[in-house]
N, C-alpha and C. Protein backbone atom coordinates (compact mmCIF):
# COMPACT_ATOMS: atom_id res chain seq x y z
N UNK A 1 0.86 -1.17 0.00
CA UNK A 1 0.00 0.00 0.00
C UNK A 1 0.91 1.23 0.00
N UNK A 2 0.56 2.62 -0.63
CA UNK A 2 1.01 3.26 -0.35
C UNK A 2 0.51 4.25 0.08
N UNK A 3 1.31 5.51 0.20
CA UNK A 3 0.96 6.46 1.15
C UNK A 3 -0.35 7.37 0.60
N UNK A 4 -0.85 7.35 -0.58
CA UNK A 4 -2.37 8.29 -0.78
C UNK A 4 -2.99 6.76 -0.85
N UNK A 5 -2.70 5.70 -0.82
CA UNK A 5 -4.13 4.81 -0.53
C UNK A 5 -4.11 4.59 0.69
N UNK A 6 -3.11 4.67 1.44
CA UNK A 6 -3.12 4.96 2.94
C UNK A 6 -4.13 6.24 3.24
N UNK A 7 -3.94 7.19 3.15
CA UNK A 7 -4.54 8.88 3.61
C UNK A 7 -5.88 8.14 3.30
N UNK A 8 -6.48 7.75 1.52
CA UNK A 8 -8.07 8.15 1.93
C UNK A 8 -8.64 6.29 2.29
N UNK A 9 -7.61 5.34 3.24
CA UNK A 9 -8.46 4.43 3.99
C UNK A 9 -7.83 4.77 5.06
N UNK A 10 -7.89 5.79 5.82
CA UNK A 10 -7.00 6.41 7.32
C UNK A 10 -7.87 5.88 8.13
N UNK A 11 -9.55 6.35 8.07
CA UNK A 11 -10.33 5.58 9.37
C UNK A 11 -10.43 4.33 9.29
N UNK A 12 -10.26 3.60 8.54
CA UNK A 12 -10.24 2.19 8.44
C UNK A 12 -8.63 1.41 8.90
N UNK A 13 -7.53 2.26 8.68
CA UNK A 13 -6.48 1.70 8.87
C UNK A 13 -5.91 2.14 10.32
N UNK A 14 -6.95 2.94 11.15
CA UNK A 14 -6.68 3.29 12.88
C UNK A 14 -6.28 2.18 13.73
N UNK A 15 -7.55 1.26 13.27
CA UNK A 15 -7.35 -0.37 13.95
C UNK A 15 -6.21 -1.00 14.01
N UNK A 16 -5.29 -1.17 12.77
CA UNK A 16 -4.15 -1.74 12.78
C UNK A 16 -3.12 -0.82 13.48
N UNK A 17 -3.29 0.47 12.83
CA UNK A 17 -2.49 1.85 13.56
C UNK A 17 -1.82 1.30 15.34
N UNK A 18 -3.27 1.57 15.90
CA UNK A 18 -3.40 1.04 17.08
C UNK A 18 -2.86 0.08 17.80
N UNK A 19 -3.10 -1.35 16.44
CA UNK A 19 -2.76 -2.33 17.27
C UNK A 19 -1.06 -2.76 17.01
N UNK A 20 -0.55 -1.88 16.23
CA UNK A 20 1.53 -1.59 16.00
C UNK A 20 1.53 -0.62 17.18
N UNK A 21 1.10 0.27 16.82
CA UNK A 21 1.77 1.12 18.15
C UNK A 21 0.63 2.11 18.99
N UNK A 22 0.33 0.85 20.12
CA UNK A 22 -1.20 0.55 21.24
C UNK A 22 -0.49 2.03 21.89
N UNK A 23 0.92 2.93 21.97
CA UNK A 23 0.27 4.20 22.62
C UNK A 23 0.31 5.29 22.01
N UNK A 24 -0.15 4.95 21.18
CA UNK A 24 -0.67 6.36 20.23
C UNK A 24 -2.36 6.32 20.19
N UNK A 25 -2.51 7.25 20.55
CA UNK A 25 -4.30 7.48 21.07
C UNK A 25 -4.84 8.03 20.16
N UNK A 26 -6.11 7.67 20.26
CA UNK A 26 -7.35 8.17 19.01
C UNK A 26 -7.06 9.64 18.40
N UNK A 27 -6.65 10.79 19.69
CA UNK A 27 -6.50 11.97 19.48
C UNK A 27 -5.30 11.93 18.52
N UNK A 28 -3.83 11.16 18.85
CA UNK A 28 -2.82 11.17 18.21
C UNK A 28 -3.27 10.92 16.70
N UNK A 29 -3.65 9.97 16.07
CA UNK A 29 -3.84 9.66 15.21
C UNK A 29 -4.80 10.79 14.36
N UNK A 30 -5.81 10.75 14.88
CA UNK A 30 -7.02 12.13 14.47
C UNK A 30 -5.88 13.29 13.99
N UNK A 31 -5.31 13.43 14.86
CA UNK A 31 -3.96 14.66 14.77
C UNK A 31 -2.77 14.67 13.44
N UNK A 32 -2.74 13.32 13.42
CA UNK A 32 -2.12 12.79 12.30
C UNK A 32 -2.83 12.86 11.09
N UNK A 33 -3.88 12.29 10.70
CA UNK A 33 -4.88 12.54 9.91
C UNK A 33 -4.77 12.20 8.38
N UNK A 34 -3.79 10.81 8.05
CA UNK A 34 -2.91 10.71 6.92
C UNK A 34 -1.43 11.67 6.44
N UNK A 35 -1.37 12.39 7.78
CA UNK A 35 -0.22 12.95 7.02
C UNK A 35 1.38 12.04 8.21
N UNK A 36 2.18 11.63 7.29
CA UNK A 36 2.97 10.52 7.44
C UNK A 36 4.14 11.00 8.45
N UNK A 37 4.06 12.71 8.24
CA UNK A 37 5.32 13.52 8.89
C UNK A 37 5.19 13.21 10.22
N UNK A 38 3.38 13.71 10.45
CA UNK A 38 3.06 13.82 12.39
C UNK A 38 2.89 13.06 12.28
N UNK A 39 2.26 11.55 11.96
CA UNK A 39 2.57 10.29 12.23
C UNK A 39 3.86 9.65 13.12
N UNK A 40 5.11 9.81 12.04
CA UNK A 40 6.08 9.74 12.61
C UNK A 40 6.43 10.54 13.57
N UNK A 41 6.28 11.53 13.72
CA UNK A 41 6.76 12.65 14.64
C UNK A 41 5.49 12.10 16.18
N UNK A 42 4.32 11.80 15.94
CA UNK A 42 3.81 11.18 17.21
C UNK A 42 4.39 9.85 17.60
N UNK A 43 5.27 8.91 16.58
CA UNK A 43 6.28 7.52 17.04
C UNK A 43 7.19 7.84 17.89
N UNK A 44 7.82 8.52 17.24
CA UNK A 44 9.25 9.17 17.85
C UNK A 44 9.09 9.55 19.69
N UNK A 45 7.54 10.52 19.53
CA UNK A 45 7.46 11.26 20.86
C UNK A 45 7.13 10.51 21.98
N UNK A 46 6.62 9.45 21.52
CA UNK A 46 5.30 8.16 22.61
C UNK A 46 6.48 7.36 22.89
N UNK A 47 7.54 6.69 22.08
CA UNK A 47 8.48 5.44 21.94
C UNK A 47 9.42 5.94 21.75
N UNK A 48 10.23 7.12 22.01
CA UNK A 48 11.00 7.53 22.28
C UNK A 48 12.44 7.41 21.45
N UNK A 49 11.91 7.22 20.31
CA UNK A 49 13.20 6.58 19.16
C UNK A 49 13.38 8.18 18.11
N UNK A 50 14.23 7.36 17.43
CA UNK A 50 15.05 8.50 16.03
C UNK A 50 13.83 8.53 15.09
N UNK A 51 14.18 9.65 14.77
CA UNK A 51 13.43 9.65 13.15
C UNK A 51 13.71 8.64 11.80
N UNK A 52 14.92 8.15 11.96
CA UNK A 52 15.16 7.45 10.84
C UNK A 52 14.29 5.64 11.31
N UNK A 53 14.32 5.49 12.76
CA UNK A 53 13.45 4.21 13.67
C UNK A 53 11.71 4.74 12.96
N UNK A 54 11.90 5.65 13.47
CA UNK A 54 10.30 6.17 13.39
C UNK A 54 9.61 5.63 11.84
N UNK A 55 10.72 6.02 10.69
CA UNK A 55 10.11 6.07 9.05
C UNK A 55 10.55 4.63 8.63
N UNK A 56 11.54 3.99 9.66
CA UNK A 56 11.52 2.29 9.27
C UNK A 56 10.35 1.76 9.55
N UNK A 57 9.74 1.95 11.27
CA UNK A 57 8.12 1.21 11.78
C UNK A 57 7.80 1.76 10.61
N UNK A 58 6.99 3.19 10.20
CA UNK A 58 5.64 2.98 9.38
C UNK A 58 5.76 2.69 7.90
N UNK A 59 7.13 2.35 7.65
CA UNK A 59 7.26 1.50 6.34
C UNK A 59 7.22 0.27 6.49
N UNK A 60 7.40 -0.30 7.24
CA UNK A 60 7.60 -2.03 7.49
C UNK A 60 6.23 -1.66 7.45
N UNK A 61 5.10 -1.56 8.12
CA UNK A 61 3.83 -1.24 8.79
C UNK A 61 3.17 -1.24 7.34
N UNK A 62 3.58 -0.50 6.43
CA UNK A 62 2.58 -0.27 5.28
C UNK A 62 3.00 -1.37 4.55
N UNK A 63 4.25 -1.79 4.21
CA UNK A 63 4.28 -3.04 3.51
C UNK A 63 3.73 -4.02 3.98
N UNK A 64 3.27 -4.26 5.15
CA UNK A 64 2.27 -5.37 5.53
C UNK A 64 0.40 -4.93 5.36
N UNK A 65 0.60 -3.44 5.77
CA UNK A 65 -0.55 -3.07 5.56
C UNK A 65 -1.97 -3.40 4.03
């Protein structure tokens, strides 16, 4: 999948969102809103890793997605 068939199935893809990374909250995500930057930038802040960690999870994440 990629990143604009990601954006317009975003409410549908929360569930999985959620269940990779359980502490990022409804608000986080809502906040995110398909855009991939604050996505990562809410990984980084919750799990405490690099940016380059951050854009490996939500690529591994979408290639399974």
């Amino acid at each position: 999948m990629n990143w604009d068939e990601l954006k317009g199935k975003w409410t549908q893809m929360t569930g999985s969102m959620k269940a990779k990374w359980g502490k990022l909250t409804d608000d986080d995500l809502k906040e995110a809103e398909g855009n991939r930057d604050i996505l990562i930038g809410k990984i980084q802040e919750k799990y405490g890793v690099a940016k380059e960690e951050a854009e490996k999870q939500v690529n591994d994440w979408m290639e399974k997605a």
